[in-house]
PDBML (XML) file of the C-alpha atoms, coordinates in Angstrom:
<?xml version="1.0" encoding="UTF-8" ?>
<PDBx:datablock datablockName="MODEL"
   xmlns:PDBx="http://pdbml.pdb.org/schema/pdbx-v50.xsd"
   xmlns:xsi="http://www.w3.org/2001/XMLSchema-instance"
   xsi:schemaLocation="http://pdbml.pdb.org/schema/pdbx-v50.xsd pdbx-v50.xsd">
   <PDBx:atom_siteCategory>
      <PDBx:atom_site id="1">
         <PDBx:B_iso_or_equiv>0.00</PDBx:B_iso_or_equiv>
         <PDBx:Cartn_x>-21.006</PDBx:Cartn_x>
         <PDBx:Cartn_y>4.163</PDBx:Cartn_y>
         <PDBx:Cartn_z>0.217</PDBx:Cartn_z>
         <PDBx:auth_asym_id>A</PDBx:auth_asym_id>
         <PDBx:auth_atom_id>CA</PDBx:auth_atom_id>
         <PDBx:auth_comp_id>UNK</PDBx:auth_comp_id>
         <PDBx:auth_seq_id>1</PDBx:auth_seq_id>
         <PDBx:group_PDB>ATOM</PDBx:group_PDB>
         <PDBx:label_alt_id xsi:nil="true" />
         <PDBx:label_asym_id>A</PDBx:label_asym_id>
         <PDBx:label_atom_id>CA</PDBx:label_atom_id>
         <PDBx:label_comp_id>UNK</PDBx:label_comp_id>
         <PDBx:label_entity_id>1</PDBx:label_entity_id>
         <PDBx:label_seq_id>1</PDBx:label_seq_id>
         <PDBx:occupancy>1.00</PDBx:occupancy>
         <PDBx:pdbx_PDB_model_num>1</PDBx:pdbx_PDB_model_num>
         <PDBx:type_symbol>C</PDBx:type_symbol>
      </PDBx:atom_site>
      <PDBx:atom_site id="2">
         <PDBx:B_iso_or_equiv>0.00</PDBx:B_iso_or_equiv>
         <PDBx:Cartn_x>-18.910</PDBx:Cartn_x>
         <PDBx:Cartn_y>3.911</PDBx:Cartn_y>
         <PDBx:Cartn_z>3.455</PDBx:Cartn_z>
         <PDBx:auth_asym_id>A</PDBx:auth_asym_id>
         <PDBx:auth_atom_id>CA</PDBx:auth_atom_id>
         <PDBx:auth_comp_id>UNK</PDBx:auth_comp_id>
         <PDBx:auth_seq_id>2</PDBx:auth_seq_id>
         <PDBx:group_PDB>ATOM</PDBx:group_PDB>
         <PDBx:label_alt_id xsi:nil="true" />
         <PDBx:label_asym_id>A</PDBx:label_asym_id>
         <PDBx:label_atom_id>CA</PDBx:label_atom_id>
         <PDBx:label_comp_id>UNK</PDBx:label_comp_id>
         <PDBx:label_entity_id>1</PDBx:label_entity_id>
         <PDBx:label_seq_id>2</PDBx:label_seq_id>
         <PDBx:occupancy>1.00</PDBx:occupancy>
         <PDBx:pdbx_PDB_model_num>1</PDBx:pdbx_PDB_model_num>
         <PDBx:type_symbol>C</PDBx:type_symbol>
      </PDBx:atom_site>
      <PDBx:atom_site id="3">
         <PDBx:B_iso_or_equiv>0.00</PDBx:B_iso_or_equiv>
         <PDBx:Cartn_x>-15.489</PDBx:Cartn_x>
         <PDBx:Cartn_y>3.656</PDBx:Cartn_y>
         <PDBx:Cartn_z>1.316</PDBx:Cartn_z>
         <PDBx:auth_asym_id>A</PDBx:auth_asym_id>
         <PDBx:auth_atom_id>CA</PDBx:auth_atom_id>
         <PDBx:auth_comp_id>UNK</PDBx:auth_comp_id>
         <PDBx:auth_seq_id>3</PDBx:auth_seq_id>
         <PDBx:group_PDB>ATOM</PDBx:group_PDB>
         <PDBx:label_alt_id xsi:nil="true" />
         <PDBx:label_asym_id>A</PDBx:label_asym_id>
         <PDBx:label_atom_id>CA</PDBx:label_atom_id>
         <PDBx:label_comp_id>UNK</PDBx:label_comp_id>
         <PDBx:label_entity_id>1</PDBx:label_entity_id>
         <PDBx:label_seq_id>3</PDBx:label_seq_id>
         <PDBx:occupancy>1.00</PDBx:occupancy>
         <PDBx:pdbx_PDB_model_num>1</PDBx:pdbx_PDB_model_num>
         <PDBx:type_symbol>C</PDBx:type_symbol>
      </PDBx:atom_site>
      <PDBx:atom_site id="4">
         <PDBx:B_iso_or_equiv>0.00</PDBx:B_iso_or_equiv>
         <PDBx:Cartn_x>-16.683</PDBx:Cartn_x>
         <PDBx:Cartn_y>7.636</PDBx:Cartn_y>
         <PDBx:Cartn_z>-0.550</PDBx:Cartn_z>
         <PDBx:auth_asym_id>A</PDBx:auth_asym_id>
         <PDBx:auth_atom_id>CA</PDBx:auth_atom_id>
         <PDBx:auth_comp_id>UNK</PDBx:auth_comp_id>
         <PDBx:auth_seq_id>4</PDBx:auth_seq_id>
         <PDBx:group_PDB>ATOM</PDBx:group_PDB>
         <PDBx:label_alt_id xsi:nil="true" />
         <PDBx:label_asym_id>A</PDBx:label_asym_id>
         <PDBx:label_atom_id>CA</PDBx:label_atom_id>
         <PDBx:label_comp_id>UNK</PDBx:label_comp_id>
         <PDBx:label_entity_id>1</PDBx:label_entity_id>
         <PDBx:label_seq_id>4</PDBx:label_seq_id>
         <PDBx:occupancy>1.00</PDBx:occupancy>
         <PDBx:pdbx_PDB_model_num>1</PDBx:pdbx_PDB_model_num>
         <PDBx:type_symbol>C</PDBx:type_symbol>
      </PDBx:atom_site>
      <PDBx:atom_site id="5">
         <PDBx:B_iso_or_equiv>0.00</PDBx:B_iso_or_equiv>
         <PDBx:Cartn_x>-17.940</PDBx:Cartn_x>
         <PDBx:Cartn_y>8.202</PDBx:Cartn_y>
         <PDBx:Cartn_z>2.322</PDBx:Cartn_z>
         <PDBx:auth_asym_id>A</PDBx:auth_asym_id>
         <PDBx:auth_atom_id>CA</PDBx:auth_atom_id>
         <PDBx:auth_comp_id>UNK</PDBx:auth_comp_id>
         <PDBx:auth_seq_id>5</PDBx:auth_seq_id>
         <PDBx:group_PDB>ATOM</PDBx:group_PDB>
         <PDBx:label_alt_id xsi:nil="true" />
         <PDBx:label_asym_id>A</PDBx:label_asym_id>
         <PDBx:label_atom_id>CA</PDBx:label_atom_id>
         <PDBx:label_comp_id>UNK</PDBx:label_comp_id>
         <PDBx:label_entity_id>1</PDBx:label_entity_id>
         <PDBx:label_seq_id>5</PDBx:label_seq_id>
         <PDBx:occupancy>1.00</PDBx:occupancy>
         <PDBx:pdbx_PDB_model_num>1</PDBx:pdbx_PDB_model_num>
         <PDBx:type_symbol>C</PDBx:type_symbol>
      </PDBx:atom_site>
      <PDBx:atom_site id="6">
         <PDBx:B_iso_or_equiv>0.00</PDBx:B_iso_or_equiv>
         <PDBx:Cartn_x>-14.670</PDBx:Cartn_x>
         <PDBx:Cartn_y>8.566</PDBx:Cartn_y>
         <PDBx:Cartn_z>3.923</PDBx:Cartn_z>
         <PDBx:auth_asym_id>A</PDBx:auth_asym_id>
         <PDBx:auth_atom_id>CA</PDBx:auth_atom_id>
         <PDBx:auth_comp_id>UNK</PDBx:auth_comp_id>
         <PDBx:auth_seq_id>6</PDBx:auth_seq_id>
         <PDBx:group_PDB>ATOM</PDBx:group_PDB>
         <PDBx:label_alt_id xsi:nil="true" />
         <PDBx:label_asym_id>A</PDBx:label_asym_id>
         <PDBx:label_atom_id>CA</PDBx:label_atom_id>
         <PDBx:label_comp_id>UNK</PDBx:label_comp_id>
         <PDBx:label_entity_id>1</PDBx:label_entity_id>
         <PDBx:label_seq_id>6</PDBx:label_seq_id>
         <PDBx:occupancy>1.00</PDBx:occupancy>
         <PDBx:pdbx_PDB_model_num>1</PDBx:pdbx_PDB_model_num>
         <PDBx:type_symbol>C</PDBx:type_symbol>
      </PDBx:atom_site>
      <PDBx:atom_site id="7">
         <PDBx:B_iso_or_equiv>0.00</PDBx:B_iso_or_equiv>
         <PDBx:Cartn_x>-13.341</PDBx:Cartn_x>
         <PDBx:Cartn_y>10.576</PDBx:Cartn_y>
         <PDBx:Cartn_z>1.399</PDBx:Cartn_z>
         <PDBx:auth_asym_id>A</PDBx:auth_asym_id>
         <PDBx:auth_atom_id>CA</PDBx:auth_atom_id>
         <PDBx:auth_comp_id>UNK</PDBx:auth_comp_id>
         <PDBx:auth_seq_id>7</PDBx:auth_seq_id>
         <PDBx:group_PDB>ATOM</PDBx:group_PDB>
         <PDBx:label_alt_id xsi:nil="true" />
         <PDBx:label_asym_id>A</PDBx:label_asym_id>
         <PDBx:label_atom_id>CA</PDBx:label_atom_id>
         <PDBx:label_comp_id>UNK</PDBx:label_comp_id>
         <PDBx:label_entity_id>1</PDBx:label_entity_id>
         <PDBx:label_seq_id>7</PDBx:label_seq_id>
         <PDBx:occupancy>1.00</PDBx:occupancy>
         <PDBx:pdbx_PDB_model_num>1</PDBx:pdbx_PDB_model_num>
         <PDBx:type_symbol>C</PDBx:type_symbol>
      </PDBx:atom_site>
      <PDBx:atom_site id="8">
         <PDBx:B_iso_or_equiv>0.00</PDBx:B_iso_or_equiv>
         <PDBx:Cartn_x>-15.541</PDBx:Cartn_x>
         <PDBx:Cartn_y>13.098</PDBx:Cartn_y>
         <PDBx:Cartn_z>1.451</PDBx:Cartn_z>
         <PDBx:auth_asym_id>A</PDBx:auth_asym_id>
         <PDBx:auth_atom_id>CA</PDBx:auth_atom_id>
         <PDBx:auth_comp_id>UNK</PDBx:auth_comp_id>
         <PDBx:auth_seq_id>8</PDBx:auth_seq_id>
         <PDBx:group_PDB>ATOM</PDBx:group_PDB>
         <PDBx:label_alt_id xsi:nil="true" />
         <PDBx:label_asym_id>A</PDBx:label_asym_id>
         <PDBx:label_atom_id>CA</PDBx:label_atom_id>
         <PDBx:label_comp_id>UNK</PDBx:label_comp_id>
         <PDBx:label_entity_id>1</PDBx:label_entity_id>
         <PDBx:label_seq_id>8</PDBx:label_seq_id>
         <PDBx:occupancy>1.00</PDBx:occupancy>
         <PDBx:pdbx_PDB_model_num>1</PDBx:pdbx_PDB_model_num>
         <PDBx:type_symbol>C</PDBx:type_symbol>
      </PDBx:atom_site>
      <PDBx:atom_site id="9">
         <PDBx:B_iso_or_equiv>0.00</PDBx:B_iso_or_equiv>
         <PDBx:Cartn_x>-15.959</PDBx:Cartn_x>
         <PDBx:Cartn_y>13.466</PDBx:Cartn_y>
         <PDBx:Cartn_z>4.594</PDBx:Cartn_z>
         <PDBx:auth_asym_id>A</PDBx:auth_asym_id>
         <PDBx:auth_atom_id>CA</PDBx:auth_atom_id>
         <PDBx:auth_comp_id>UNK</PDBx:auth_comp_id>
         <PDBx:auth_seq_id>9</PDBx:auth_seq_id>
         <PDBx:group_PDB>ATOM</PDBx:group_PDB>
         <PDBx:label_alt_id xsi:nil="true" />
         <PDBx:label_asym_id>A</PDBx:label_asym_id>
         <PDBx:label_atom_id>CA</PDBx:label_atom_id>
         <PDBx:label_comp_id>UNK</PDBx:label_comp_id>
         <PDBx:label_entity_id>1</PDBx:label_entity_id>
         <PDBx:label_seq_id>9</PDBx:label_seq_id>
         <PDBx:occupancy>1.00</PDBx:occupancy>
         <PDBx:pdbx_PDB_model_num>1</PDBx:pdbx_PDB_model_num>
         <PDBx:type_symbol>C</PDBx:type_symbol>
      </PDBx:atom_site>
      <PDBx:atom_site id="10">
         <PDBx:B_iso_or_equiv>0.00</PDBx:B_iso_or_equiv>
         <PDBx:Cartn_x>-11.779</PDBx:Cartn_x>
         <PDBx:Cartn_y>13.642</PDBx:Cartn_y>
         <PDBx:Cartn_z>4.683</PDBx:Cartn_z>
         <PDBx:auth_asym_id>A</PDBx:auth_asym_id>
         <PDBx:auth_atom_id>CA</PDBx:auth_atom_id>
         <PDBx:auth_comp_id>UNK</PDBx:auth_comp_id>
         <PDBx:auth_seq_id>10</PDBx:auth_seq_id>
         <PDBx:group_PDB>ATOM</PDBx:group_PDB>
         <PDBx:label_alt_id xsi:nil="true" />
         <PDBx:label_asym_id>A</PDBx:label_asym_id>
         <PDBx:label_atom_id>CA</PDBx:label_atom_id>
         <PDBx:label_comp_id>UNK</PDBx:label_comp_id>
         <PDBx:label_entity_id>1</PDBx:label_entity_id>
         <PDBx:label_seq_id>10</PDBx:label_seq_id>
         <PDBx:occupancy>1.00</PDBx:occupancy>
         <PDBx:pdbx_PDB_model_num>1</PDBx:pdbx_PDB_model_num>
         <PDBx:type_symbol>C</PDBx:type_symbol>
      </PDBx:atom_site>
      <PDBx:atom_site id="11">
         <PDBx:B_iso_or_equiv>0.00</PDBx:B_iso_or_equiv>
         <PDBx:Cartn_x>-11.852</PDBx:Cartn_x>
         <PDBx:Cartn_y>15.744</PDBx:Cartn_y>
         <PDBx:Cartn_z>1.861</PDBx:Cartn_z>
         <PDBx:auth_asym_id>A</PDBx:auth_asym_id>
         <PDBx:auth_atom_id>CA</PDBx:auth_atom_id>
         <PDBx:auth_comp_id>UNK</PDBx:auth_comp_id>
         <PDBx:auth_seq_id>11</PDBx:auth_seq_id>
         <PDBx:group_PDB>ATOM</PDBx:group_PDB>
         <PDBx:label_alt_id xsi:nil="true" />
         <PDBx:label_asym_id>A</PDBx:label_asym_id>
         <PDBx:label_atom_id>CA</PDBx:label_atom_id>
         <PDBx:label_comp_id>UNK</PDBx:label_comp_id>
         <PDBx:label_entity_id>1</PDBx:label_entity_id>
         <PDBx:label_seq_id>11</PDBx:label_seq_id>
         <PDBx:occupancy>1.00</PDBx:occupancy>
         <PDBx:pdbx_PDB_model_num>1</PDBx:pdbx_PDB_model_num>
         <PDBx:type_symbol>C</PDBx:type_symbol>
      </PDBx:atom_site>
      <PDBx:atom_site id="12">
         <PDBx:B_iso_or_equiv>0.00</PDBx:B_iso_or_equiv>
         <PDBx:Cartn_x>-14.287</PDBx:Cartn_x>
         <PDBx:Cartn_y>18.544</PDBx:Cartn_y>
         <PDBx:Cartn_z>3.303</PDBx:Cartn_z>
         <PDBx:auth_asym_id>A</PDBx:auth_asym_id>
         <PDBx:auth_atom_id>CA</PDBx:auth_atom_id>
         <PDBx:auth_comp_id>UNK</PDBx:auth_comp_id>
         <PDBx:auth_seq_id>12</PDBx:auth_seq_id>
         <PDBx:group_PDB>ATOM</PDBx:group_PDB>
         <PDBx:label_alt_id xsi:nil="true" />
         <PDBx:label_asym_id>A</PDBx:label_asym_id>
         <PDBx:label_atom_id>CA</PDBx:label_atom_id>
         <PDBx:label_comp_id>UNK</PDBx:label_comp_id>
         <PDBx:label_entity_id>1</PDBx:label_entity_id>
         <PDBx:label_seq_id>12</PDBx:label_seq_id>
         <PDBx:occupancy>1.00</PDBx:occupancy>
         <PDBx:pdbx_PDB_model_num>1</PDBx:pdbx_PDB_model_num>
         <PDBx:type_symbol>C</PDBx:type_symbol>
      </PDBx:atom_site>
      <PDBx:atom_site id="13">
         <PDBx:B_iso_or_equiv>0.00</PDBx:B_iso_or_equiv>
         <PDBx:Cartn_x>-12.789</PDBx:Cartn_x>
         <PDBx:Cartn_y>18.155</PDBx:Cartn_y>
         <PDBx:Cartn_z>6.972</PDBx:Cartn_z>
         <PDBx:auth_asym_id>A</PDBx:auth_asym_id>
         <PDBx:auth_atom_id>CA</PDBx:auth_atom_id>
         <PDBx:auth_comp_id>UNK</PDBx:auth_comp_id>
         <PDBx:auth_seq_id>13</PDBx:auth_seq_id>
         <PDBx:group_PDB>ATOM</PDBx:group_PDB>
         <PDBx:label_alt_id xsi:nil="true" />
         <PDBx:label_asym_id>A</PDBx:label_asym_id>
         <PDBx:label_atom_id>CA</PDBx:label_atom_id>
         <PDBx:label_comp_id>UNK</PDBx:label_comp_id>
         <PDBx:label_entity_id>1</PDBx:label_entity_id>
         <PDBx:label_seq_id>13</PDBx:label_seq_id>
         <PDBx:occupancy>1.00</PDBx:occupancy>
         <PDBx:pdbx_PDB_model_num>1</PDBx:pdbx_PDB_model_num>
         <PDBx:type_symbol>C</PDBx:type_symbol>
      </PDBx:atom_site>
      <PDBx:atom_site id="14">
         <PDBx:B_iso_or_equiv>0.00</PDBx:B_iso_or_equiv>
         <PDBx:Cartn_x>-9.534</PDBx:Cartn_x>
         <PDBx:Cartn_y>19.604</PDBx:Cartn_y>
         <PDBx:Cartn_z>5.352</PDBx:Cartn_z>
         <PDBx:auth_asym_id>A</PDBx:auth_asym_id>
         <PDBx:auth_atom_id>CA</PDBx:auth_atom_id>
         <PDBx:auth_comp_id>UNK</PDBx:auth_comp_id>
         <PDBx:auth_seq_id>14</PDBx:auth_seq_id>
         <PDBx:group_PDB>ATOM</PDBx:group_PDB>
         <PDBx:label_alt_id xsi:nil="true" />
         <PDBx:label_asym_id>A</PDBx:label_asym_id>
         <PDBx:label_atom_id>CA</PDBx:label_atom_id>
         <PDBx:label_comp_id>UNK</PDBx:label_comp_id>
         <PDBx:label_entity_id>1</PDBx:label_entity_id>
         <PDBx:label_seq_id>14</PDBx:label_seq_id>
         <PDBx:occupancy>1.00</PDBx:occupancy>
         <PDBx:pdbx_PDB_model_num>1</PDBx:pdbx_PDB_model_num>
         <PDBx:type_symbol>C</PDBx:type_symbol>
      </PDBx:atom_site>
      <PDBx:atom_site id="15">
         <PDBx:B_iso_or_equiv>0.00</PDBx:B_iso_or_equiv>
         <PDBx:Cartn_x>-10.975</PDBx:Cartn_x>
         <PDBx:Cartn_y>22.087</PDBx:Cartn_y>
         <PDBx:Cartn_z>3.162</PDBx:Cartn_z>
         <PDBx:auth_asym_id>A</PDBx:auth_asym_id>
         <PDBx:auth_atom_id>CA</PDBx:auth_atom_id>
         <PDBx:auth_comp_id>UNK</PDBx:auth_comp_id>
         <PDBx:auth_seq_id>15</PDBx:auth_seq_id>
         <PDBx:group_PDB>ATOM</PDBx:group_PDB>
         <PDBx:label_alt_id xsi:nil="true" />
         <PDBx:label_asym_id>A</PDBx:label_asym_id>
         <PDBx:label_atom_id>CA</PDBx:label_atom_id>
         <PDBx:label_comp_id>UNK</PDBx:label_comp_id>
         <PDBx:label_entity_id>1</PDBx:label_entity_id>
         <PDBx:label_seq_id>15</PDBx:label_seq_id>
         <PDBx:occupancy>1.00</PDBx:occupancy>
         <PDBx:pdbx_PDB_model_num>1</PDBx:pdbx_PDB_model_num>
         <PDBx:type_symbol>C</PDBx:type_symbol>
      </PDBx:atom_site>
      <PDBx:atom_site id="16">
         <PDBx:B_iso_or_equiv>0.00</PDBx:B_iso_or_equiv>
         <PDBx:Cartn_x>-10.703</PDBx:Cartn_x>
         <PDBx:Cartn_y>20.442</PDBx:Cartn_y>
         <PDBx:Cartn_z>-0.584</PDBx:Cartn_z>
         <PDBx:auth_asym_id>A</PDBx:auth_asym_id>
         <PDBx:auth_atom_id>CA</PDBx:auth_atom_id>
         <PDBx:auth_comp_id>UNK</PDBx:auth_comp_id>
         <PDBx:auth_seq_id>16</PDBx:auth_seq_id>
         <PDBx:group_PDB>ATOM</PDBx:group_PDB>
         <PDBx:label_alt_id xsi:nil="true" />
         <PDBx:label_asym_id>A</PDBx:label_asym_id>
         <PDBx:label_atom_id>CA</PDBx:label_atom_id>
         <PDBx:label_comp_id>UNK</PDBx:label_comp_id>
         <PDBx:label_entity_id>1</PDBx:label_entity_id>
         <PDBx:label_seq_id>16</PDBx:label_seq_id>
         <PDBx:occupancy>1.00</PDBx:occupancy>
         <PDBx:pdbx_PDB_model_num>1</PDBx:pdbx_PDB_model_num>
         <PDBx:type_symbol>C</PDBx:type_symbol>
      </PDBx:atom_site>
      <PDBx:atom_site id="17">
         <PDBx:B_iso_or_equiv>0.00</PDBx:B_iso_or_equiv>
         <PDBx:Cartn_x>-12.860</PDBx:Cartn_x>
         <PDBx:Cartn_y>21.239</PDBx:Cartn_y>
         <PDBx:Cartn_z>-3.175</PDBx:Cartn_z>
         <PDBx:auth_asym_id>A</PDBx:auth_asym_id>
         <PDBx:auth_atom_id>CA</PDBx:auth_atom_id>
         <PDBx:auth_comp_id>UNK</PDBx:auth_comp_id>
         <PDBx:auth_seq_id>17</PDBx:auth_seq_id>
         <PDBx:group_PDB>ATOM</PDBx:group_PDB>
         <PDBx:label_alt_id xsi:nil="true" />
         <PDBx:label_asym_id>A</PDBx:label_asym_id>
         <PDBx:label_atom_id>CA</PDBx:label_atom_id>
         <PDBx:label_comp_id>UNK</PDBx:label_comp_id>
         <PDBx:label_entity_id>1</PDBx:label_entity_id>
         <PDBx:label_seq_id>17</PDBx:label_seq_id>
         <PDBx:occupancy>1.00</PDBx:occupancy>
         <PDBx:pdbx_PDB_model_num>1</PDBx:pdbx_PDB_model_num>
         <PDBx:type_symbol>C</PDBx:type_symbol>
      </PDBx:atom_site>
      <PDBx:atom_site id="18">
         <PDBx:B_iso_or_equiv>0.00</PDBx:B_iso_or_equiv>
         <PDBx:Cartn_x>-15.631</PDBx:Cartn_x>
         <PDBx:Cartn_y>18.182</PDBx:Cartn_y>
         <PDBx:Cartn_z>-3.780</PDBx:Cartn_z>
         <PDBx:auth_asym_id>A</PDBx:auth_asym_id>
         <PDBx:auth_atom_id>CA</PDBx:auth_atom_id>
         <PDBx:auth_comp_id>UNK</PDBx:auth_comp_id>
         <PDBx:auth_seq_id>18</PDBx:auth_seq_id>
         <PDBx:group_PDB>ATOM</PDBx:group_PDB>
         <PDBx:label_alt_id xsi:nil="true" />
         <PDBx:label_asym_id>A</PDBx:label_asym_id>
         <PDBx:label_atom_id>CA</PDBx:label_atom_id>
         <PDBx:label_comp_id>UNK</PDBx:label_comp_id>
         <PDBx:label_entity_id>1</PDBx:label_entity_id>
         <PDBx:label_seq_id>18</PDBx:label_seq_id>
         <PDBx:occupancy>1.00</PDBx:occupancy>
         <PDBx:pdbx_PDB_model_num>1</PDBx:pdbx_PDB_model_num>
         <PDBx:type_symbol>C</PDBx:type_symbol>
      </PDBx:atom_site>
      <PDBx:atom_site id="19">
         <PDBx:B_iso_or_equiv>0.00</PDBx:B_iso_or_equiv>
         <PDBx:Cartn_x>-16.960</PDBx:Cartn_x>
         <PDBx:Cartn_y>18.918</PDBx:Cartn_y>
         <PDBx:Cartn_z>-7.176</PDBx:Cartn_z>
         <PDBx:auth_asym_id>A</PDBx:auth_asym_id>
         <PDBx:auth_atom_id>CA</PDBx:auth_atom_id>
         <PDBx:auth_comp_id>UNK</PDBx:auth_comp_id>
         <PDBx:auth_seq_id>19</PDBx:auth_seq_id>
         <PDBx:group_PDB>ATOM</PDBx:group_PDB>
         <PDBx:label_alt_id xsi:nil="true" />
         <PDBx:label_asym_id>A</PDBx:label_asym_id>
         <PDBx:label_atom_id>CA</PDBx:label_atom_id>
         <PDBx:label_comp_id>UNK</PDBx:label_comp_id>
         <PDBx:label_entity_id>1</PDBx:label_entity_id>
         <PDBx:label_seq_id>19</PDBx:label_seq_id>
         <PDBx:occupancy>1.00</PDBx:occupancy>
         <PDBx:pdbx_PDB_model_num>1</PDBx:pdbx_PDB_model_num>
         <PDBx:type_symbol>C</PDBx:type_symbol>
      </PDBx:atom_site>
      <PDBx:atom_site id="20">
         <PDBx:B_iso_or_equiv>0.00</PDBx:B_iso_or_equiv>
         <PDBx:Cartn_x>-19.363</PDBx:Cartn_x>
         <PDBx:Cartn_y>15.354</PDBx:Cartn_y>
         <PDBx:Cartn_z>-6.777</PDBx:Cartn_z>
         <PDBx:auth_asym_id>A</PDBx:auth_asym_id>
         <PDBx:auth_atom_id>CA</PDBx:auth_atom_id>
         <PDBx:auth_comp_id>UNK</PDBx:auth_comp_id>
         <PDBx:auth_seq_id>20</PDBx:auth_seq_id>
         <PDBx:group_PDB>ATOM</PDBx:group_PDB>
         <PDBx:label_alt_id xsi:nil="true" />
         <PDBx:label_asym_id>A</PDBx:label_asym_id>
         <PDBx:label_atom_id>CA</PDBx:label_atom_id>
         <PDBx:label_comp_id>UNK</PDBx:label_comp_id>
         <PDBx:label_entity_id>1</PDBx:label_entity_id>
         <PDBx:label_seq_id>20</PDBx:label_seq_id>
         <PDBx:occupancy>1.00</PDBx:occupancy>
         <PDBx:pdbx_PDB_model_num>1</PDBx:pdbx_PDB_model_num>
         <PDBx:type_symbol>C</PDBx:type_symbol>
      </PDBx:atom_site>
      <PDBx:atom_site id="21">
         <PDBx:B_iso_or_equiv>0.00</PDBx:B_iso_or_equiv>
         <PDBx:Cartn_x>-20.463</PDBx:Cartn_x>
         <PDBx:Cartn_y>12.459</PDBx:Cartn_y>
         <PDBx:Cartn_z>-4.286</PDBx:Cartn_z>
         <PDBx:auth_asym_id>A</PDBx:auth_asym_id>
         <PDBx:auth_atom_id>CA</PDBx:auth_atom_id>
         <PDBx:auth_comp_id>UNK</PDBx:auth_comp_id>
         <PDBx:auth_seq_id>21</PDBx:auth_seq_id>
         <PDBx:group_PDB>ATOM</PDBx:group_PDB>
         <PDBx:label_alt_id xsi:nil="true" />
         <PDBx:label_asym_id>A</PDBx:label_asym_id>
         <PDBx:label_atom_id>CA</PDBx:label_atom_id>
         <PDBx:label_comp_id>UNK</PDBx:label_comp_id>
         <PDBx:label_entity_id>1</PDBx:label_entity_id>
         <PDBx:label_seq_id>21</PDBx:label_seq_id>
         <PDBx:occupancy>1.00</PDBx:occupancy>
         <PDBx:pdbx_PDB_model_num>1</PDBx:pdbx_PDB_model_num>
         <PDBx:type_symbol>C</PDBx:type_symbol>
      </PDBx:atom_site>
      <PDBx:atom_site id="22">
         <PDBx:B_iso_or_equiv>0.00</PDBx:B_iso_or_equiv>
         <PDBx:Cartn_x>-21.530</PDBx:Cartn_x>
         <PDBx:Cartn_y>9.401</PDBx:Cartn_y>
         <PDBx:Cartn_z>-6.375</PDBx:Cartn_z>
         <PDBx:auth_asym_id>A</PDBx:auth_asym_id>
         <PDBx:auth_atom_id>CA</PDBx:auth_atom_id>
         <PDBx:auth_comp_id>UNK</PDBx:auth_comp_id>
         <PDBx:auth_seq_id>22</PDBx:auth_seq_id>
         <PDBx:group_PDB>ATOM</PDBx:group_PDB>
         <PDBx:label_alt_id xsi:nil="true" />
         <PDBx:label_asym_id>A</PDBx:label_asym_id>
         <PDBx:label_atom_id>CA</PDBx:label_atom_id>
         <PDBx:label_comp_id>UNK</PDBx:label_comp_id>
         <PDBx:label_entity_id>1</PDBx:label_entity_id>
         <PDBx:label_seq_id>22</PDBx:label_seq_id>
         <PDBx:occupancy>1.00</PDBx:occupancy>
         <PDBx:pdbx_PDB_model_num>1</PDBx:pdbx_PDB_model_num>
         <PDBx:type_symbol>C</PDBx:type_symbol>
      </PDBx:atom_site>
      <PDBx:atom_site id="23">
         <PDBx:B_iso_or_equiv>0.00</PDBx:B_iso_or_equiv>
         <PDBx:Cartn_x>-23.036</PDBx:Cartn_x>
         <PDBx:Cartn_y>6.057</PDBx:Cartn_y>
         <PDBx:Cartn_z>-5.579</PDBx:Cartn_z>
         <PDBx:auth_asym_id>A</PDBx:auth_asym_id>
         <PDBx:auth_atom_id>CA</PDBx:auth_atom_id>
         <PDBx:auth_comp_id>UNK</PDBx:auth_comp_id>
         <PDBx:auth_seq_id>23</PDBx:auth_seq_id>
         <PDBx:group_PDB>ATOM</PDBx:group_PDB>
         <PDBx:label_alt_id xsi:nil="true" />
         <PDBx:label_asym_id>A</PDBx:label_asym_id>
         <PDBx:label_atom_id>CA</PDBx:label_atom_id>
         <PDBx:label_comp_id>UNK</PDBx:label_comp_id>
         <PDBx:label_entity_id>1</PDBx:label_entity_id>
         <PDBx:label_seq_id>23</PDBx:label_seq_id>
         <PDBx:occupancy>1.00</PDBx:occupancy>
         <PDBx:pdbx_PDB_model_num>1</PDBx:pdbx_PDB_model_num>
         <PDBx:type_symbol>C</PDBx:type_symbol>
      </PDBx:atom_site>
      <PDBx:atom_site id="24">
         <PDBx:B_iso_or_equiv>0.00</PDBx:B_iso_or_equiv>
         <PDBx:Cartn_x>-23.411</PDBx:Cartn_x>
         <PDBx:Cartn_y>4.081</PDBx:Cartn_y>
         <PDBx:Cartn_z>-8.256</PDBx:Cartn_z>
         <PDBx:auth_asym_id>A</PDBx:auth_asym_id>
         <PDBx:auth_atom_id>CA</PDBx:auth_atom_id>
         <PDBx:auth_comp_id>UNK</PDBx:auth_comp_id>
         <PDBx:auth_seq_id>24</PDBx:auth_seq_id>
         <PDBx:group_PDB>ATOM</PDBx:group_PDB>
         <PDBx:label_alt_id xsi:nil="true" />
         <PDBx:label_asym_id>A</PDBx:label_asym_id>
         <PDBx:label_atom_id>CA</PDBx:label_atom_id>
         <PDBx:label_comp_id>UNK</PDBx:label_comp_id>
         <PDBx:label_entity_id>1</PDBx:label_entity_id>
         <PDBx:label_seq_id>24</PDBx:label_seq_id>
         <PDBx:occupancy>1.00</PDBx:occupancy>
         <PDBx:pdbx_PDB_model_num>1</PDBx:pdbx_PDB_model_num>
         <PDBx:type_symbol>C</PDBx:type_symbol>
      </PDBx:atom_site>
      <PDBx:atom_site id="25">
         <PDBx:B_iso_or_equiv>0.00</PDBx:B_iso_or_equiv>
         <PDBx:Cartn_x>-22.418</PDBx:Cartn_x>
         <PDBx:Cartn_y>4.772</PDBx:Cartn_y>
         <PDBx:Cartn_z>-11.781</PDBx:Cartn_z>
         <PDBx:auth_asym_id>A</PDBx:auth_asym_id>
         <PDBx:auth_atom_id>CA</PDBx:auth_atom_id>
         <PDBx:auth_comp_id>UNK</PDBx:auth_comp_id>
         <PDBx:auth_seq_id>25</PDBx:auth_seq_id>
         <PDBx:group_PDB>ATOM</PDBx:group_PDB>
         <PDBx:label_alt_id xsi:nil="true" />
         <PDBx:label_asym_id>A</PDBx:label_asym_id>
         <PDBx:label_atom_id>CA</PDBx:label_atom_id>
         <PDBx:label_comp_id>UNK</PDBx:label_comp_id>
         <PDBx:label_entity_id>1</PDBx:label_entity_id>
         <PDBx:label_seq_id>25</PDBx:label_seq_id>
         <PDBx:occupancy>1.00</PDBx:occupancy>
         <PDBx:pdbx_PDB_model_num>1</PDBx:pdbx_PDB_model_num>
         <PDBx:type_symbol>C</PDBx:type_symbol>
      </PDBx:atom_site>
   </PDBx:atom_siteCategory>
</PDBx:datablock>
């Protein structure tokens, strides 16, 4: 959780899309 957390919170900071957050398969 802390590891995708980081990208998404990266991700959104600098104005990517983020189509899905995911824990767990």
């Amino acid at each position: 959780f802390v590891h995708e957390l980081g990208h998404y919170l990266a991700a959104r900071l600098l104005g990517l899309v983020v189509d899905v957050f995911s824990i767990g398969f």
